[in-house]
Protein backbone atom coordinates (compact mmCIF):
# COMPACT_ATOMS: atom_id res chain seq x y z
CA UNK A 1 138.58 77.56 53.41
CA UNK A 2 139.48 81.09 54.85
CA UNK A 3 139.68 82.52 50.77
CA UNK A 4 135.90 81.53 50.75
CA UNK A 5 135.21 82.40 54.17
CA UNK A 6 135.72 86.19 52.95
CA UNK A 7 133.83 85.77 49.28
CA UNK A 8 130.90 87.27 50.77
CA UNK A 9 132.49 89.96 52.77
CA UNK A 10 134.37 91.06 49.12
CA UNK A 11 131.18 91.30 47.59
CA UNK A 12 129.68 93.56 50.48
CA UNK A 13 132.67 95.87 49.85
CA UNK A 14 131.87 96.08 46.24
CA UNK A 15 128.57 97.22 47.34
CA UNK A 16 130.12 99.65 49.63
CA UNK A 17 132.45 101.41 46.88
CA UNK A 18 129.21 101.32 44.30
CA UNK A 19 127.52 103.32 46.75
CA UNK A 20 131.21 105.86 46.72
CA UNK A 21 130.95 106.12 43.41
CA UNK A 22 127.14 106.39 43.25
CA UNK A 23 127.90 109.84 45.92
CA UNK A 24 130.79 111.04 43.56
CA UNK A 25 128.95 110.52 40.40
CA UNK A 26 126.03 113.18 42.20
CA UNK A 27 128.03 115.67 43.56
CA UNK A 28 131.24 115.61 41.56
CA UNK A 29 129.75 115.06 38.02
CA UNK A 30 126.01 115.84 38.22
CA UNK A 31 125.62 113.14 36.89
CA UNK A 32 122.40 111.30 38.44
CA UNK A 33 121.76 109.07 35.84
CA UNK A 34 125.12 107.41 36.59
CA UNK A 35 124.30 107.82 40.19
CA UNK A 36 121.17 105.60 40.25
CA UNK A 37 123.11 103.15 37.85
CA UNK A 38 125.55 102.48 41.20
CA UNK A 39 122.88 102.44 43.49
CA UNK A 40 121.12 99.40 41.37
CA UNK A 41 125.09 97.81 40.66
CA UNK A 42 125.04 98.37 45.15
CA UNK A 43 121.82 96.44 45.31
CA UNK A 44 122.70 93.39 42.97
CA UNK A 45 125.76 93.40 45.59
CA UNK A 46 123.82 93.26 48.46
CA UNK A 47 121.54 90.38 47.21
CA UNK A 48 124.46 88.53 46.13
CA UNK A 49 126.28 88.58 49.42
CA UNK A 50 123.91 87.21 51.86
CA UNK A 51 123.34 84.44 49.27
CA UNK A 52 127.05 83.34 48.81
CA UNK A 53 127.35 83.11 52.76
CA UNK A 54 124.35 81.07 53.08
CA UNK A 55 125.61 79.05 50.16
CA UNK A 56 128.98 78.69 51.36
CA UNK A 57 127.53 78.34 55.09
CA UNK A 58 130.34 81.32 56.14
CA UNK A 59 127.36 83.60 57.98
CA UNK A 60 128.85 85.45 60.96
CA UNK A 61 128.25 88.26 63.24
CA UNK A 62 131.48 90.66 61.33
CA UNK A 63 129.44 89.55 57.80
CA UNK A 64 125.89 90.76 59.37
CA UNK A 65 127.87 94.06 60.46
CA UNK A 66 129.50 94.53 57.16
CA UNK A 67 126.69 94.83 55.08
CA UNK A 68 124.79 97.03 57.15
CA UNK A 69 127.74 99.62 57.31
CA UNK A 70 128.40 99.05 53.49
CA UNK A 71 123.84 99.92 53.09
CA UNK A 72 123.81 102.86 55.41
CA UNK A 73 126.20 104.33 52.41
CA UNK A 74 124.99 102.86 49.51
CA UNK A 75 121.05 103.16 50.34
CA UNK A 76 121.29 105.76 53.17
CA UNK A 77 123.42 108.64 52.04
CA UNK A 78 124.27 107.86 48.19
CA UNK A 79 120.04 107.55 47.38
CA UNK A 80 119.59 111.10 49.70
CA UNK A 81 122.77 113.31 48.16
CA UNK A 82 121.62 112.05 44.82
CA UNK A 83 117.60 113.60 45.97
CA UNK A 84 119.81 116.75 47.81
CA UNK A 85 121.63 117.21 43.96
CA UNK A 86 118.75 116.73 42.37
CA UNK A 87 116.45 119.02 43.76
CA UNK A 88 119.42 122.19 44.28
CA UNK A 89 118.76 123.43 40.99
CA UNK A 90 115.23 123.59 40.96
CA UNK A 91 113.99 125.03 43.99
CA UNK A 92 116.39 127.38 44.54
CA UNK A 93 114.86 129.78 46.77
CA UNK A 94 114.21 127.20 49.70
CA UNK A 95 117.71 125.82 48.92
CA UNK A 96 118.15 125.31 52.96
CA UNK A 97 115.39 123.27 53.09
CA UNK A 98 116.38 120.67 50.70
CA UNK A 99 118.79 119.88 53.55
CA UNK A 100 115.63 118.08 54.69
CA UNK A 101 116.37 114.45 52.36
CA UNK A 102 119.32 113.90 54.60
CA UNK A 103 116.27 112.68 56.75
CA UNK A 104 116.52 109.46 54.63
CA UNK A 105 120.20 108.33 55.64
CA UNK A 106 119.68 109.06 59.32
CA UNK A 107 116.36 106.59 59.32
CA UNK A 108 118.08 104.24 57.05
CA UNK A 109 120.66 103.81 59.76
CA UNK A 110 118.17 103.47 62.61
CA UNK A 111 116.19 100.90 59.95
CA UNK A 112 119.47 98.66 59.68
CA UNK A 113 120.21 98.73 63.35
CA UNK A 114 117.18 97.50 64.17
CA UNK A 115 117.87 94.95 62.01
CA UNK A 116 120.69 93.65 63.28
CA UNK A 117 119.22 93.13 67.04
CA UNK A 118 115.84 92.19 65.83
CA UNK A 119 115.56 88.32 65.86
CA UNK A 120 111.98 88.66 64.11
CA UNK A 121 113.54 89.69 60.80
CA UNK A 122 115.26 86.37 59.91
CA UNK A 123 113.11 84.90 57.15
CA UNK A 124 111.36 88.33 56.83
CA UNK A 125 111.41 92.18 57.24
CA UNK A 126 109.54 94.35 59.72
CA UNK A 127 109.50 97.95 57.61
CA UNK A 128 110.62 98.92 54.73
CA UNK A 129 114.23 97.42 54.04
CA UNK A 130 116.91 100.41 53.22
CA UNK A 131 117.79 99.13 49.25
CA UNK A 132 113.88 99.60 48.64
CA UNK A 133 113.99 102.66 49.80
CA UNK A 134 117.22 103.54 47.32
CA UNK A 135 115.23 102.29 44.61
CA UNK A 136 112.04 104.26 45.12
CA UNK A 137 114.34 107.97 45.52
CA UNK A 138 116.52 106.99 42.02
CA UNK A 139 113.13 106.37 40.37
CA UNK A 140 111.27 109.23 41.68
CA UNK A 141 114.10 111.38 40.61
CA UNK A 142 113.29 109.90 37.24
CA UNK A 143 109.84 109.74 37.24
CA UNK A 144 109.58 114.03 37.96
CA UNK A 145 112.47 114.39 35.23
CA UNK A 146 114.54 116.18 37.57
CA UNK A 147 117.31 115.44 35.64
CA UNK A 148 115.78 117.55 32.47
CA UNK A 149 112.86 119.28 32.93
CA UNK A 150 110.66 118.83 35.89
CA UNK A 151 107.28 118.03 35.95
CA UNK A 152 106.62 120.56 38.60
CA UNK A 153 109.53 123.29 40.38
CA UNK A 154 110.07 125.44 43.35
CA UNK A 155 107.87 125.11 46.79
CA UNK A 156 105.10 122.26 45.31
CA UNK A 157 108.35 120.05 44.36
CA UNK A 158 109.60 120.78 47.49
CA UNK A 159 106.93 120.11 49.26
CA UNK A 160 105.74 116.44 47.73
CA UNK A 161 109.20 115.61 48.43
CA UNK A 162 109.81 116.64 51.74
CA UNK A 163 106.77 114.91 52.83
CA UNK A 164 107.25 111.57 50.84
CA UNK A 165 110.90 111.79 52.58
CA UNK A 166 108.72 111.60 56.02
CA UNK A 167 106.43 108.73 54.64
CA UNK A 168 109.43 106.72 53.01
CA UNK A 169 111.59 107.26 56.88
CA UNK A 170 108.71 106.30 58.99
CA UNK A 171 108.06 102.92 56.61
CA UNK A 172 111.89 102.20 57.30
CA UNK A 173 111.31 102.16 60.80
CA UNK A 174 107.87 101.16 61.16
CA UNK A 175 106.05 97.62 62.72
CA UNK A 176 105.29 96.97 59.08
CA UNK A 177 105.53 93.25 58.38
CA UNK A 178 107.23 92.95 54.45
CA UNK A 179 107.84 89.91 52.37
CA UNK A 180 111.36 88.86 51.87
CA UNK A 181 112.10 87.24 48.16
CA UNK A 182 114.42 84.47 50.28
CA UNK A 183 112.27 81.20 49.14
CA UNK A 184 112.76 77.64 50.26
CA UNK A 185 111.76 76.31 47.09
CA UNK A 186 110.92 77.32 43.31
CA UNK A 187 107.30 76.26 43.99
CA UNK A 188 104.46 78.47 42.84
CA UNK A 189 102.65 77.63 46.03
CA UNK A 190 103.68 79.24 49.40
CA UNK A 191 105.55 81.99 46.73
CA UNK A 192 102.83 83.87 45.24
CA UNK A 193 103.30 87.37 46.40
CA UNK A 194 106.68 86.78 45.68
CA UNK A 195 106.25 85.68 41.60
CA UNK A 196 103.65 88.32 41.42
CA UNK A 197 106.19 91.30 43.10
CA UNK A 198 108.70 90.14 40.64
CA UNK A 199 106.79 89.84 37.29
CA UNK A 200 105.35 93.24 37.77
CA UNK A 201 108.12 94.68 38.85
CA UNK A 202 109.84 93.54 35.74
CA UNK A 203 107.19 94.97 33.65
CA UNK A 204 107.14 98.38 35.44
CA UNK A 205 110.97 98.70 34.67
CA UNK A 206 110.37 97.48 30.94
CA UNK A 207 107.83 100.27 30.43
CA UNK A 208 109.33 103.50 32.57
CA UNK A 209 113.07 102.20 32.72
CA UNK A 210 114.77 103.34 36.04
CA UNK A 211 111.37 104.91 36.91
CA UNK A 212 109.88 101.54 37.34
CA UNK A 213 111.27 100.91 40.87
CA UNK A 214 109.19 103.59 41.94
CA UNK A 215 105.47 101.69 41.41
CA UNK A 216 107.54 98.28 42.01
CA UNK A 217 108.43 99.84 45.31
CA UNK A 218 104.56 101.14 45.93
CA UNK A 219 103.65 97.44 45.17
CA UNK A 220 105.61 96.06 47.80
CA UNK A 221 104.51 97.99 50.54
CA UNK A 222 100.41 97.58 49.17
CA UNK A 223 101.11 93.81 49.26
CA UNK A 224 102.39 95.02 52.65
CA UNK A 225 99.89 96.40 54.19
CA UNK A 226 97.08 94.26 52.50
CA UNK A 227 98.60 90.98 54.23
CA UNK A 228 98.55 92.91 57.43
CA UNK A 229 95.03 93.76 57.15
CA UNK A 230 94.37 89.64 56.19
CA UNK A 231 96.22 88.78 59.29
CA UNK A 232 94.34 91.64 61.54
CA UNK A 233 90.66 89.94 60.20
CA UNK A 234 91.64 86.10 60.74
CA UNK A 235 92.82 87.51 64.16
């Protein structure tokens, strides 16, 4: 009984240290590619856990804590020094400014402790959850090739990404209803949004790779703000 009462909290850790290595991988090696690669190991983690405890029926306050110290590493800081890396060598000039991404892990941590005191957010989430936002940075870093050759350098890169940084840390925070995949049942009914977030997402990350978070992640927050706008009507 108390070995499984820890399984979960074991597999939080794991996702802590994949978001370590994720930050050492960036700033150590340069090595981004490897960098995203821990972020997505931190993320199958952090599904995993909350699913063994409900599974084993060992849920607890230290568990709910746990996990939200492990994220605020492995989808606050580790997704905004790889960005920070990332960006250094290409727009040099306004090197201060890329200071800016850090942005990311101080509204992930405001997104995760309003998680834990926000009753609301049981069988949903109310703004963008933090891993979501990990996945859209690795894939944007992708997606411009700023680990080759950029698509675009210097003050216009700088400036998209500075002000998707604002976007992406005011959806963490924001009184943005957002589908959880938790589902009471395999059933196509009641699950829709769900099958249809999944298979695309799949196909996105078939066709561009690590790159296919990024419209995956765009996805999620359309279905977002298009069930909002259902709710607002019928209201």
């Amino acid at each position: 009984m108390q070995i499984r009462k820890h399984i979960p909290n074991i597999v939080t850790c794991l996702n802590l240290l994949a978001g370590c290595a994720s930050i050492i991988a960036a700033i150590e090696y340069g090595d981004l590619r490897w960098a995203a690669g821990f972020i997505v190991l931190a993320a199958v983690f952090d599904f995993f856990d909350g699913m063994l405890a409900r599974l084993l029926k060992v849920q607890s306050p230290i568990g709910a804590d746990l996990d939200s110290l492990a994220d605020v590493v492995s989808f606050g800081v580790a997704p905004a020094m790889s960005l920070y890396v990332a960006l250094s060598g290409w727009v040099e000039p306004y090197g201060i400014a890329t200071y800016g991404v850090f942005v990311l892990a101080a509204f992930a941590t405001v997104r995760l402790a309003k998680f834990n005191n926000d009753t609301r957010q049981s069988t949903s989430f109310i703004g963008l959850p933090v891993p979501a936002n990990a996945l859209f940075w690795i894939a944007y870093i992708y997606l411009c090739g700023l680990t080759e050759e950029p698509v675009i350098t210097g003050l216009p890169l700088l400036a998209l990404t500075l002000v998707l940084v604002c976007l992406f840390s005011y959806l963490m925070v924001c009184e943005l209803p957002m589908l959880a995949l938790k589902m009471k049942s395999m059933a196509w009914r009641g699950n829709e949004w769900r099958y249809i977030l999944v298979i695309a997402s799949a196909v996105f990350i078939a066709l561009w790779n690590i790159g296919g978070f990024a419209p995956a992640i765009i996805l999620y927050v359309l279905m977002a703000l298009v069930a909002r706008k259902r709710t607002q009507e019928q209201g």
